[in-house]
Protein backbone atom coordinates (compact mmCIF):
# COMPACT_ATOMS: atom_id res chain seq x y z
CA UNK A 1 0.00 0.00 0.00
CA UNK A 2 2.79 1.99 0.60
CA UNK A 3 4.22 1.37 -2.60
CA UNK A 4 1.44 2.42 -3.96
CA UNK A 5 1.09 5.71 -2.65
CA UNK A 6 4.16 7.07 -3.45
CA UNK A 7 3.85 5.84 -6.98
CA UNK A 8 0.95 8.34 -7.01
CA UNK A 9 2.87 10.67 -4.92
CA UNK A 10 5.82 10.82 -7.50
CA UNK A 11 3.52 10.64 -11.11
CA UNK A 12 0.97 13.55 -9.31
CA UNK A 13 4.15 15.43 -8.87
CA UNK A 14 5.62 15.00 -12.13
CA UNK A 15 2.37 15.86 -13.66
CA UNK A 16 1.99 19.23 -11.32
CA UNK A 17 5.71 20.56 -12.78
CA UNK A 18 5.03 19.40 -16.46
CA UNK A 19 1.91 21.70 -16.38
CA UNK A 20 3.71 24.26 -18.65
CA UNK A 21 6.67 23.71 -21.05
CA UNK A 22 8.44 25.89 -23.34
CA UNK A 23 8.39 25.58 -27.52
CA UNK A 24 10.68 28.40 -28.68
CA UNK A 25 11.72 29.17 -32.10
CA UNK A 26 15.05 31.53 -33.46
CA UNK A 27 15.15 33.46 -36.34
CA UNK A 28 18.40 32.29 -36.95
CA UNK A 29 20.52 29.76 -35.36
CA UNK A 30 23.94 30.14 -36.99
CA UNK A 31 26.10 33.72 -37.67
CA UNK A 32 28.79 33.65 -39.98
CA UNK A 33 31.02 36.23 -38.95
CA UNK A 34 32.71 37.99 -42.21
CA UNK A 35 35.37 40.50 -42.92
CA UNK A 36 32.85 43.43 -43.26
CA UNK A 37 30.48 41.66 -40.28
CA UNK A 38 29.02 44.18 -37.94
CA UNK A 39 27.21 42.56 -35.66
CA UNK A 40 23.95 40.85 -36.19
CA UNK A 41 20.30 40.48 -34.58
CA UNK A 42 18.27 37.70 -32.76
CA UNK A 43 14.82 37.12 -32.73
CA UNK A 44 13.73 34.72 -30.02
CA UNK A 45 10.21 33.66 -29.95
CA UNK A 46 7.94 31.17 -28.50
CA UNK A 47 4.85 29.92 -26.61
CA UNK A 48 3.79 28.04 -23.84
CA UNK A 49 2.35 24.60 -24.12
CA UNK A 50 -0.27 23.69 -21.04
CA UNK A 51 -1.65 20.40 -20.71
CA UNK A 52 -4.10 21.72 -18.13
CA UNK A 53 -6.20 25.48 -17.79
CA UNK A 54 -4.00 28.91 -16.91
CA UNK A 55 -2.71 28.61 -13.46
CA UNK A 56 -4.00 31.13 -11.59
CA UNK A 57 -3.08 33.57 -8.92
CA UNK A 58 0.20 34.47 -10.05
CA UNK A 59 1.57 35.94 -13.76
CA UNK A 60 4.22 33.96 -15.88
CA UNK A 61 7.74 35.39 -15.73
CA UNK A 62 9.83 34.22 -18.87
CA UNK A 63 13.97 34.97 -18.79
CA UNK A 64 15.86 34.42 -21.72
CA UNK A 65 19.71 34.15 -21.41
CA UNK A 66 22.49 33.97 -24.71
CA UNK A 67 25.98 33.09 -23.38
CA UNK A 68 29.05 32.77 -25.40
CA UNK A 69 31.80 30.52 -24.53
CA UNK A 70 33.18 30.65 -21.64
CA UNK A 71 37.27 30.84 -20.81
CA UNK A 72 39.51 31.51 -18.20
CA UNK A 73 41.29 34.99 -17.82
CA UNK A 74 43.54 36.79 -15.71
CA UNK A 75 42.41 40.38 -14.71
CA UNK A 76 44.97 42.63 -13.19
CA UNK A 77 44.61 45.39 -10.58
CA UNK A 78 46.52 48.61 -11.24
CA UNK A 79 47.70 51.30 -8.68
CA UNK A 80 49.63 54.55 -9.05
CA UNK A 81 52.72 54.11 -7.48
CA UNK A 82 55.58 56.94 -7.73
CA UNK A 83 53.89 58.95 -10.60
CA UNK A 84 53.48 56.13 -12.84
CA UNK A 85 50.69 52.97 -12.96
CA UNK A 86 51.76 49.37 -12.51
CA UNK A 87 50.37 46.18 -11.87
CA UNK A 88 50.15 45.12 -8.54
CA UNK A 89 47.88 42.59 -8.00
CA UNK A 90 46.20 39.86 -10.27
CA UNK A 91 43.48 37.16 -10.12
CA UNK A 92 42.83 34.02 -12.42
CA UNK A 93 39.10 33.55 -13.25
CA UNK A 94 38.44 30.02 -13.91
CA UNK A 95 35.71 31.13 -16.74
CA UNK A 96 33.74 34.01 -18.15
CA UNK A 97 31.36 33.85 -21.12
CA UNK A 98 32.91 36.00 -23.70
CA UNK A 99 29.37 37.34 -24.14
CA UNK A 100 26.32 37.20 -22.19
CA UNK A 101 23.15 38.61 -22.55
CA UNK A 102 20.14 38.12 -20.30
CA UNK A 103 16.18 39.85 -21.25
CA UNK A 104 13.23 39.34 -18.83
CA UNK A 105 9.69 40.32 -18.67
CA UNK A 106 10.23 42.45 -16.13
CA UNK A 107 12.56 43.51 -13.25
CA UNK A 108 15.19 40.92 -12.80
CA UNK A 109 14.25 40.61 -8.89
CA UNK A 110 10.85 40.23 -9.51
CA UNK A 111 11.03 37.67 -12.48
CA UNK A 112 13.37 34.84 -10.90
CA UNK A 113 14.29 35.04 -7.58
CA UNK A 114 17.93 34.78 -5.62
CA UNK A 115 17.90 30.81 -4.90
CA UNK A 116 16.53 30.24 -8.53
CA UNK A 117 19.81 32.21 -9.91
CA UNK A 118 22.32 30.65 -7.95
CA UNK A 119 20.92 27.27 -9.19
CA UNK A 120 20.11 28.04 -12.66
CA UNK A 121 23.52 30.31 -12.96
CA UNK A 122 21.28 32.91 -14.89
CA UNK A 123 22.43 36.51 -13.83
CA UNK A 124 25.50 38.08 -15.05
CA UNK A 125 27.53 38.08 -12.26
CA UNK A 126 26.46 34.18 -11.91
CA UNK A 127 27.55 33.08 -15.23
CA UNK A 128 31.38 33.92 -13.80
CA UNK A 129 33.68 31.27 -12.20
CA UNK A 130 36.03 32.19 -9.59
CA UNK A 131 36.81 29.45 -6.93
CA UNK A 132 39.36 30.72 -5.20
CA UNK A 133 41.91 33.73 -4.74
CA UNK A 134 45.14 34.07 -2.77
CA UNK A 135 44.94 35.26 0.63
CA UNK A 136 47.14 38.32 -0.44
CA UNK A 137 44.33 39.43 -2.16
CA UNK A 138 41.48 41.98 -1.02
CA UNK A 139 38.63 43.13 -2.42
CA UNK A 140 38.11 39.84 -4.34
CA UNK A 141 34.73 40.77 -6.01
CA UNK A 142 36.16 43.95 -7.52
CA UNK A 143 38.15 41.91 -9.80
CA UNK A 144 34.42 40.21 -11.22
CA UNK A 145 33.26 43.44 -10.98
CA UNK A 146 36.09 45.08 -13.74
CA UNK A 147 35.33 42.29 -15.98
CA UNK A 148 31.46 42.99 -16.04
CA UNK A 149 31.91 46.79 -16.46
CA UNK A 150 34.37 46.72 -19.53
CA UNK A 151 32.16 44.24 -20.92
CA UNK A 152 29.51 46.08 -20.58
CA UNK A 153 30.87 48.89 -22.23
CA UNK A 154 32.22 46.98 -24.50
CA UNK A 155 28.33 45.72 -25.71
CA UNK A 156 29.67 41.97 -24.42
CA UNK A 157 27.61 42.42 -21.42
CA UNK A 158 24.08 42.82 -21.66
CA UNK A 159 21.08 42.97 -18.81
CA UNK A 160 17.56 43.93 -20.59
CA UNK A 161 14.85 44.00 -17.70
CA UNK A 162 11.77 44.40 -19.33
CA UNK A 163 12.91 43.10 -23.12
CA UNK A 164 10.71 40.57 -23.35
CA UNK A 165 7.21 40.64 -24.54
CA UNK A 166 4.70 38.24 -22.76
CA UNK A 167 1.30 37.98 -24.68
CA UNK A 168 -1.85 36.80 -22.82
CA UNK A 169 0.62 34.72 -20.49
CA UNK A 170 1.06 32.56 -23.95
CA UNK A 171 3.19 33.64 -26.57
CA UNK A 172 6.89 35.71 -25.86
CA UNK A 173 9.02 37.24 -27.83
CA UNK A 174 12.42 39.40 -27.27
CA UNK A 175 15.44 40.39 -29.47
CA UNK A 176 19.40 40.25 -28.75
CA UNK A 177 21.63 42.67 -30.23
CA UNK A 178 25.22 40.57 -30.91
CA UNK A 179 28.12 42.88 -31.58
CA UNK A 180 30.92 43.29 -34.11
CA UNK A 181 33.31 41.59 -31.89
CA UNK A 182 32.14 38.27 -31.12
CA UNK A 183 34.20 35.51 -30.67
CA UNK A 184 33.84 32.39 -32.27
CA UNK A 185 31.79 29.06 -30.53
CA UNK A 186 28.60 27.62 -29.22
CA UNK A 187 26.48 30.29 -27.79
CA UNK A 188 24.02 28.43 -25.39
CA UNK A 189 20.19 30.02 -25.80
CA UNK A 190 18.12 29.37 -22.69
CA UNK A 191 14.71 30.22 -21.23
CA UNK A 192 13.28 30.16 -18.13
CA UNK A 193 9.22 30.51 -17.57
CA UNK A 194 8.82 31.37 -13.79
CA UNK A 195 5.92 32.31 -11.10
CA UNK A 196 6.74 33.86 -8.15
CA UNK A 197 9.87 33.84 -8.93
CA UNK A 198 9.99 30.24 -8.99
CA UNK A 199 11.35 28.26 -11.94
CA UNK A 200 8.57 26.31 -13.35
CA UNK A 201 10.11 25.13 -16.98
CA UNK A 202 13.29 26.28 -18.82
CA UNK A 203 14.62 25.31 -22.26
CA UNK A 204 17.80 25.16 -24.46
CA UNK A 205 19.04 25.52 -27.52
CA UNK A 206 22.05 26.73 -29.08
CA UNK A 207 23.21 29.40 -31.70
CA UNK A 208 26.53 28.74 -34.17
CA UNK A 209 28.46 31.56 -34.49
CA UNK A 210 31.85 30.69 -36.93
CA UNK A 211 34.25 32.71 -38.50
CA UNK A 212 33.57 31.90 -42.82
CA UNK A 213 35.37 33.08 -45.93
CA UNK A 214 38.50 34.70 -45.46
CA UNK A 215 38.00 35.59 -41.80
CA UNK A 216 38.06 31.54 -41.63
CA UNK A 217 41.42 30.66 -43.59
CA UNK A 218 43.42 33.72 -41.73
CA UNK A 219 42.12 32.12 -38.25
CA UNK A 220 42.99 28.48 -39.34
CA UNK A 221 45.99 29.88 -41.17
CA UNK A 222 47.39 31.77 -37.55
CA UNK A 223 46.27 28.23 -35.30
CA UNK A 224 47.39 25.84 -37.97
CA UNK A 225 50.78 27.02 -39.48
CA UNK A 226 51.75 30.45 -37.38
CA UNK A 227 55.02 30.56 -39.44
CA UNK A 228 53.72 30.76 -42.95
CA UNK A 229 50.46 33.12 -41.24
CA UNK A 230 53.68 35.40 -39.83
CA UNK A 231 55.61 35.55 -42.90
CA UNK A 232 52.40 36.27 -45.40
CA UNK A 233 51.50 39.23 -42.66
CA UNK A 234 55.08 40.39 -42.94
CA UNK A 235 55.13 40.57 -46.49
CA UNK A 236 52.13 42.33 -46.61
CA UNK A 237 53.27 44.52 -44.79
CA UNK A 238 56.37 45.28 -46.89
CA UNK A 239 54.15 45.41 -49.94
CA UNK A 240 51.67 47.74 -48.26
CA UNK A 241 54.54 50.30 -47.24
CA UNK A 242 56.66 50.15 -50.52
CA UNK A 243 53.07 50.69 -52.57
CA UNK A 244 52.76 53.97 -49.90
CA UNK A 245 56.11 55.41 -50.44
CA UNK A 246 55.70 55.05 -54.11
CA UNK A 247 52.37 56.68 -54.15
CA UNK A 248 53.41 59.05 -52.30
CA UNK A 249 56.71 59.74 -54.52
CA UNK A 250 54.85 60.24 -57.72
CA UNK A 251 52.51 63.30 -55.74
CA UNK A 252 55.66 64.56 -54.86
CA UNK A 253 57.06 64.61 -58.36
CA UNK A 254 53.39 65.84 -60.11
C-alpha cells in the first residue's frame, strides 16, 4: 500500500511541474562572422504549451539568457605608485562567457528570484567562475566586478529588464543585439518561464556563431601554421609600405 502511494505521490508530482513547457523558435541559429560583419540580430520567440487550464493567482515570468563561450582569464589590478601605474595585483578567473546577454519580462528581482539564480547560474555576475583567490588578495569581487563593467561597455555584457514581450501569459518574444566583436563558438540560448519567482520550466538551444570566408582561412591559417600566417602578414606589410612610399613619390614629383 505503501508502494502504492508514493507511486501516485511521485507521477501527481511529475504531472503538477510538467503543467507548462516551453516551444521556442530563433530566427536564426547560426552567424557567420565575415570580414565586413558588424554585428547581427536575434529574434527569439515562443509559446507556452499547457496540458491543463491557466494557473492562476500568479503571472508567468519568462527569462531568456544567450551566453558565449566561456574561458579563463587573468584580470589585473593597477595602482599609481611613484607617478606612474603598474600592476600590482592579479586574479585568475576560472571562466567568463565571452558574451552574455540576459532579457526578462520584467525587473530581474521580480522575475526569478535569488535561490533560482544561484541554481540556474542565470544573472551576469552568476555566469562567472572564480573558486578561489590568494589570501594576499582583497577586495576579491572587484576583480568580477572590472570584468562585467568593460564588458559592458564593451556591448559583451548585456542585462535587458523588461525586453521581453509576454502575450496573454502565452506567446513571448524578445530580441538580442550581438556585436561586431564576437568571438567564435557555441552560444548556449536558454529560457526560463517562472511564477513567483519560482522556476517552473526552462529550455535550451544553441546558436553557431563561426568565422567563414576569409575571416576563416586567416584564423585556421594563424592556429594551424603560425610561421607561414607570420611571414604572409610580414610581407604584406612590406608590400603595403613600398606601394605607400611610391604613391606618395609620384605626388611629390606631379
Amino acid at each position: 500500500m505503501r508502494f502504492l502511494l508514493a507511486i501516485f505521490a511521485l507521477v501527481a508530482a511529475s504531472m503538477a511541474t510538467a503543467k507548462e513547457e516551453v516551444v521556442l523558435g530563433l530566427s536564426q541559429n547560426r552567424v557567420a562572422i565575415t570580414a565586413n560583419f558588424d554585428g547581427s540580430e536575434i529574434l527569439i520567440f515562443g509559446a507556452v504549451k499547457r496540458e491543463t487550464p491557466l494557473p492562476g493567482g500568479s503571472s508567468l515570468g519568462v527569462v531568456v539568457a544567450v551566453e558565449g563561450p566561456s574561458v579563463p582569464l587573468t584580470v589585473r589590478r593597477k595602482e599609481k605608485k611613484f607617478g606612474i601605474w603598474i600592476n600590482t595585483d592579479a586574479l585568475e578567473i576560472d571562466s567568463a562567457p565571452a558574451f552574455y546577454a540576459v532579457a526578462t519580462s520584467g525587473p530581474f528581482e521580480e522575475v526569478i528570484n535569488q535561490t533560482e539564480d544561484l541554481r540556474h547560474h542565470v544573472s551576469i555576475p552568476r555566469s562567472i567562475r572564480s573558486v578561489g583567490a590568494p589570501a594576499n588578495i582583497k577586495n576579491v569581487e572587484e576583480f568580477t566586478e572590472a570584468v562585467i563593467r568593460i564588458r559592458k561597455n564593451n556591448g559583451l555584457y548585456q542585462t535587458l529588464e523588461g525586453a521581453v514581450e509576454v502575450d496573454q501569459e502565452t506567446l513571448f518574444k524578445t530580441s538580442i543585439a550581438l556585436p561586431s566583436n564576437l568571438t567564435e563558438g557555441k552560444y548556449k540560448t536558454r529560457v526560463f518561464l517562472t511564477r513567483n519567482g519560482e522556476v517552473v520550466s526552462n529550455y535550451e538551444t544553441q546558436i553557431d556563431v563561426q568565422k567563414v570566408g576569409l575571416e576563416r582561412f586567416l584564423f585556421n591559417l594563424s592556429r594551424e601554421n603560425p610561421l607561414v600566417y607570420g611571414l604572409m602578414s610580414l610581407a604584406i606589410a612590406i608590400a603595403a609600405g613600398w606601394g605607400a612610399s611610391a604613391i606618395f613619390r609620384v605626388f611629390r614629383q606631379a
